[in-house]
C-alpha atoms as a PDB file:
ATOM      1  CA  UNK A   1       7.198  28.667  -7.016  1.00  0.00           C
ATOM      2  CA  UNK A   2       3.486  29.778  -6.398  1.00  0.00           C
ATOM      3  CA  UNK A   3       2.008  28.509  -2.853  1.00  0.00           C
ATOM      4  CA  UNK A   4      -1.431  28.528  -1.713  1.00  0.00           C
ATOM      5  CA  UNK A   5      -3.319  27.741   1.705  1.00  0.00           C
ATOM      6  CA  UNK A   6      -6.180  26.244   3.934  1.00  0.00           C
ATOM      7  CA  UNK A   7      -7.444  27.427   6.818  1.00  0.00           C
ATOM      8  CA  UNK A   8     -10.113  26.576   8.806  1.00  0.00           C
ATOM      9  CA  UNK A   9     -12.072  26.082  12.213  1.00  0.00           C
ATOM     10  CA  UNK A  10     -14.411  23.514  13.121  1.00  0.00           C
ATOM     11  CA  UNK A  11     -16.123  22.792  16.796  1.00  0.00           C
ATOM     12  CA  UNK A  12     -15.860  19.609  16.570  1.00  0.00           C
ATOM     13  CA  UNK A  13     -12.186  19.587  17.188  1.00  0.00           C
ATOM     14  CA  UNK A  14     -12.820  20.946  20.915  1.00  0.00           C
ATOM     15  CA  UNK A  15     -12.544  17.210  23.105  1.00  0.00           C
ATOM     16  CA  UNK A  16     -11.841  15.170  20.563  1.00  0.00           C
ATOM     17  CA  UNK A  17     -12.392  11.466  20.849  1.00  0.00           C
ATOM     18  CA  UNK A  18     -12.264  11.220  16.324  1.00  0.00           C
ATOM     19  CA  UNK A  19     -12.958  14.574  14.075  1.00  0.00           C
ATOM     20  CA  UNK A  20     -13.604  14.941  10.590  1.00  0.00           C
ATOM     21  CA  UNK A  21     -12.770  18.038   8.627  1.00  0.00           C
ATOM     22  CA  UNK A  22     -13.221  18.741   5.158  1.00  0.00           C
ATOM     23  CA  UNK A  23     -10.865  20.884   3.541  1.00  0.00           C
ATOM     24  CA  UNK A  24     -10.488  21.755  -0.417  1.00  0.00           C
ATOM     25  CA  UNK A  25      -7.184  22.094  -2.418  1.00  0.00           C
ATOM     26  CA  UNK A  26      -6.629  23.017  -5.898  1.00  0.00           C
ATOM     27  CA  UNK A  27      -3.491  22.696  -8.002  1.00  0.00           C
ATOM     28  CA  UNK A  28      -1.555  21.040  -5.780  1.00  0.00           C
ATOM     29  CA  UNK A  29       2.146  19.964  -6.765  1.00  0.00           C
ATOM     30  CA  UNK A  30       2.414  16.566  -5.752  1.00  0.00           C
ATOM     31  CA  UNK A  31       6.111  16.424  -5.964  1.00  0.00           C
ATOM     32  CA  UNK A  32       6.483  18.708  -3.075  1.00  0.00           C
ATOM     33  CA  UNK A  33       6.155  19.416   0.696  1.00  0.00           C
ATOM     34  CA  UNK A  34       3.069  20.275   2.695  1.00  0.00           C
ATOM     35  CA  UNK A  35       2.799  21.448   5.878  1.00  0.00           C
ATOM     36  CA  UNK A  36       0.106  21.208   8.805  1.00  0.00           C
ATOM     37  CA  UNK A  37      -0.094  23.724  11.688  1.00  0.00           C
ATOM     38  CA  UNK A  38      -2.287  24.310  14.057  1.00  0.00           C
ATOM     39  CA  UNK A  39      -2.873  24.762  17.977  1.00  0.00           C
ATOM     40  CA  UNK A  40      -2.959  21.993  20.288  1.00  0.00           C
ATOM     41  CA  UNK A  41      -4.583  22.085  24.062  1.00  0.00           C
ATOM     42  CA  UNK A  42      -4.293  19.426  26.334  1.00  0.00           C
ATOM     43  CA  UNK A  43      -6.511  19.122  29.219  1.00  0.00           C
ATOM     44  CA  UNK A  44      -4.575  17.032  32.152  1.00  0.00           C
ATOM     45  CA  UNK A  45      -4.341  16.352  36.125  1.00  0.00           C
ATOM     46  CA  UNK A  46      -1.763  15.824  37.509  1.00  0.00           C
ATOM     47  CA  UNK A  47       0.230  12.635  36.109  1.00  0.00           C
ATOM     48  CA  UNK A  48      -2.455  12.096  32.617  1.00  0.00           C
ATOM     49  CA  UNK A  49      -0.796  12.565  29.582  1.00  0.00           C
ATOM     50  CA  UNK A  50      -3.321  12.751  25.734  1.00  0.00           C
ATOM     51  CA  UNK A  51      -1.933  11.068  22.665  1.00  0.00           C
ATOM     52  CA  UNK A  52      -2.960  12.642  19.292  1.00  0.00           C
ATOM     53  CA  UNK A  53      -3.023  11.165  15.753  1.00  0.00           C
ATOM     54  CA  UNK A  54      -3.656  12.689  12.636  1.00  0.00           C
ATOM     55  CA  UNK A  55      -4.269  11.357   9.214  1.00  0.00           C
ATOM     56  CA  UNK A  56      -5.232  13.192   5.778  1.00  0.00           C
ATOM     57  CA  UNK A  57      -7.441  11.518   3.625  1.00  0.00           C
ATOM     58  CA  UNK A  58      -6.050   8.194   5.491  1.00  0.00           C
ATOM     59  CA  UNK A  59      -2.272   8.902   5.230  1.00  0.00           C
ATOM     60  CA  UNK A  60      -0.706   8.844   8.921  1.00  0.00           C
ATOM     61  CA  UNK A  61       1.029  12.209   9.493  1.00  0.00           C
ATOM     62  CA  UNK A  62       1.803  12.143  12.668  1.00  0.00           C
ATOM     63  CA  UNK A  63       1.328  10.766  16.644  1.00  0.00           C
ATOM     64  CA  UNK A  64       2.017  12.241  19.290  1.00  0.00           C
ATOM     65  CA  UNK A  65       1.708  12.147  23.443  1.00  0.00           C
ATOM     66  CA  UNK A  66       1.722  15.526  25.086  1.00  0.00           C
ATOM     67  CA  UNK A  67       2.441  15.268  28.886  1.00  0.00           C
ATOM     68  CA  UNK A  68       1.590  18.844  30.325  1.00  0.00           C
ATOM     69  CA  UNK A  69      -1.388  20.874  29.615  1.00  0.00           C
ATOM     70  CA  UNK A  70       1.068  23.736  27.651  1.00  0.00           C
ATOM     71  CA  UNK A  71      -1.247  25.269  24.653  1.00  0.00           C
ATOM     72  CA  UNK A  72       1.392  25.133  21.841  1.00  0.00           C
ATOM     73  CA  UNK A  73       1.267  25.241  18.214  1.00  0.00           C
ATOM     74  CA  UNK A  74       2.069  22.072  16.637  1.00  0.00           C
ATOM     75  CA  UNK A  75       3.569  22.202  12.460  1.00  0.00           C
ATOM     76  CA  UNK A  76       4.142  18.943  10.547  1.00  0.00           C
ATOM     77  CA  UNK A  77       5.642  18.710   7.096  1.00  0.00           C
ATOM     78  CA  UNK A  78       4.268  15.824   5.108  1.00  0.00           C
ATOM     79  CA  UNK A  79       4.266  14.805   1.341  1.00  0.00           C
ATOM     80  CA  UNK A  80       1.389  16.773  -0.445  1.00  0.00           C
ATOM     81  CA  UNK A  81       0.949  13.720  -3.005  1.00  0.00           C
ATOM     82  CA  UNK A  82      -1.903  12.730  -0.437  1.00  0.00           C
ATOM     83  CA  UNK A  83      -3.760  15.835  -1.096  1.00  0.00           C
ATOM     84  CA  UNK A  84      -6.769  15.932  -3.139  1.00  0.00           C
ATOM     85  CA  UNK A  85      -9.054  18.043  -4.674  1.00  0.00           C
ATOM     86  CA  UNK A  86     -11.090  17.352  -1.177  1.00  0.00           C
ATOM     87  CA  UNK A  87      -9.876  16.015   1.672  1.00  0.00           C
ATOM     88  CA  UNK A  88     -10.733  14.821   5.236  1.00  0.00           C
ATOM     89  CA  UNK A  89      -8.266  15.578   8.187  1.00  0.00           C
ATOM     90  CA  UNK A  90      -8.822  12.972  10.210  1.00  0.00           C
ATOM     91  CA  UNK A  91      -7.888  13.764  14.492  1.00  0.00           C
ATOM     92  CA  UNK A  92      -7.949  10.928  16.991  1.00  0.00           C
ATOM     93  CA  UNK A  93      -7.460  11.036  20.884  1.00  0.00           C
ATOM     94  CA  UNK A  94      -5.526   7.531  20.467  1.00  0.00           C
ATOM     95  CA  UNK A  95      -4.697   7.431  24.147  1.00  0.00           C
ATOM     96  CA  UNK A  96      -4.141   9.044  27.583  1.00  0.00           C
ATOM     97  CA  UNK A  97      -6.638  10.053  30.439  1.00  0.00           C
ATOM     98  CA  UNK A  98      -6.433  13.487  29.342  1.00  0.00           C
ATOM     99  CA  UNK A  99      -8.539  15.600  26.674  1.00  0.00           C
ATOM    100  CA  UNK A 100      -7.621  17.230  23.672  1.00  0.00           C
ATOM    101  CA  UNK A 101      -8.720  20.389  21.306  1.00  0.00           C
ATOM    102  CA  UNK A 102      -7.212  21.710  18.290  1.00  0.00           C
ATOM    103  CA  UNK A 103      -7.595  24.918  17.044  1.00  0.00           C
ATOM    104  CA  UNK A 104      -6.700  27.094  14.266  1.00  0.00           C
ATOM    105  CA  UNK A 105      -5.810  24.944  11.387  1.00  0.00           C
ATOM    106  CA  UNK A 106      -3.753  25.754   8.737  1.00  0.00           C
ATOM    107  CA  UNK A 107      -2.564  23.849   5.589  1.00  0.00           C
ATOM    108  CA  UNK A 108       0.402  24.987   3.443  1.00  0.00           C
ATOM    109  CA  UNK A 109       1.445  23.876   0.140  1.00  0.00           C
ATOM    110  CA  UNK A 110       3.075  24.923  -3.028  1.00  0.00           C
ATOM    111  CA  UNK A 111       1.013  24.566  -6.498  1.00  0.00           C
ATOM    112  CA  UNK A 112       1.418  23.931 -10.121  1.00  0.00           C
END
């Protein structure tokens, strides 16, 4: 089954209080799993925890609350009938004391 892929970089995802990104897809199958990766960097002191939402094209995918200031890389699976031809990846800091960036976005799915 033939795959395909996003990738992409923005600044506005360093600090994020709500970020935007555009991203294109062609051919997607609907019928099948996508998956989101990217990097995640919380900023914390001491006791703060940051809790992270993300959304494509309005579709929750995911919340989270990270509680230590580990980098890591953070992979969802979701179902690629919400992807478009374009698309906004929507990123909200939906709680917490702490900051958050994301970095390195990547966007895998499988194709018609």
């Amino acid at each position: 089954m033939p795959a395909d892929f996003r990738t992409f970089q923005d600044p506005t995802l360093l600090n994020i209080g709500v970020a935007n990104v555009n991203f294109n897809t062609a051919n997607v199958d609907g019928n099948q799993r996508a998956n989101l990766s990217f990097c995640v960097i919380p900023t914390l002191a001491t006791g703060q925890n940051v809790t992270l939402e993300v959304q494509i094209n309005g579709s929750f995918i995911f919340q989270e609350t990270f509680n230590s200031g580990d980098q890591r890389v953070w992979q969802e699976n979701f179902d690629a009938s919400i992807l478009q031809t374009l698309n906004v990846l929507t990123l909200i800091k939906a709680g917490g004391l702490g900051e958050i960036s994301v970095s390195d976005c990547i966007v895998h799915f499988k194709t018609v």
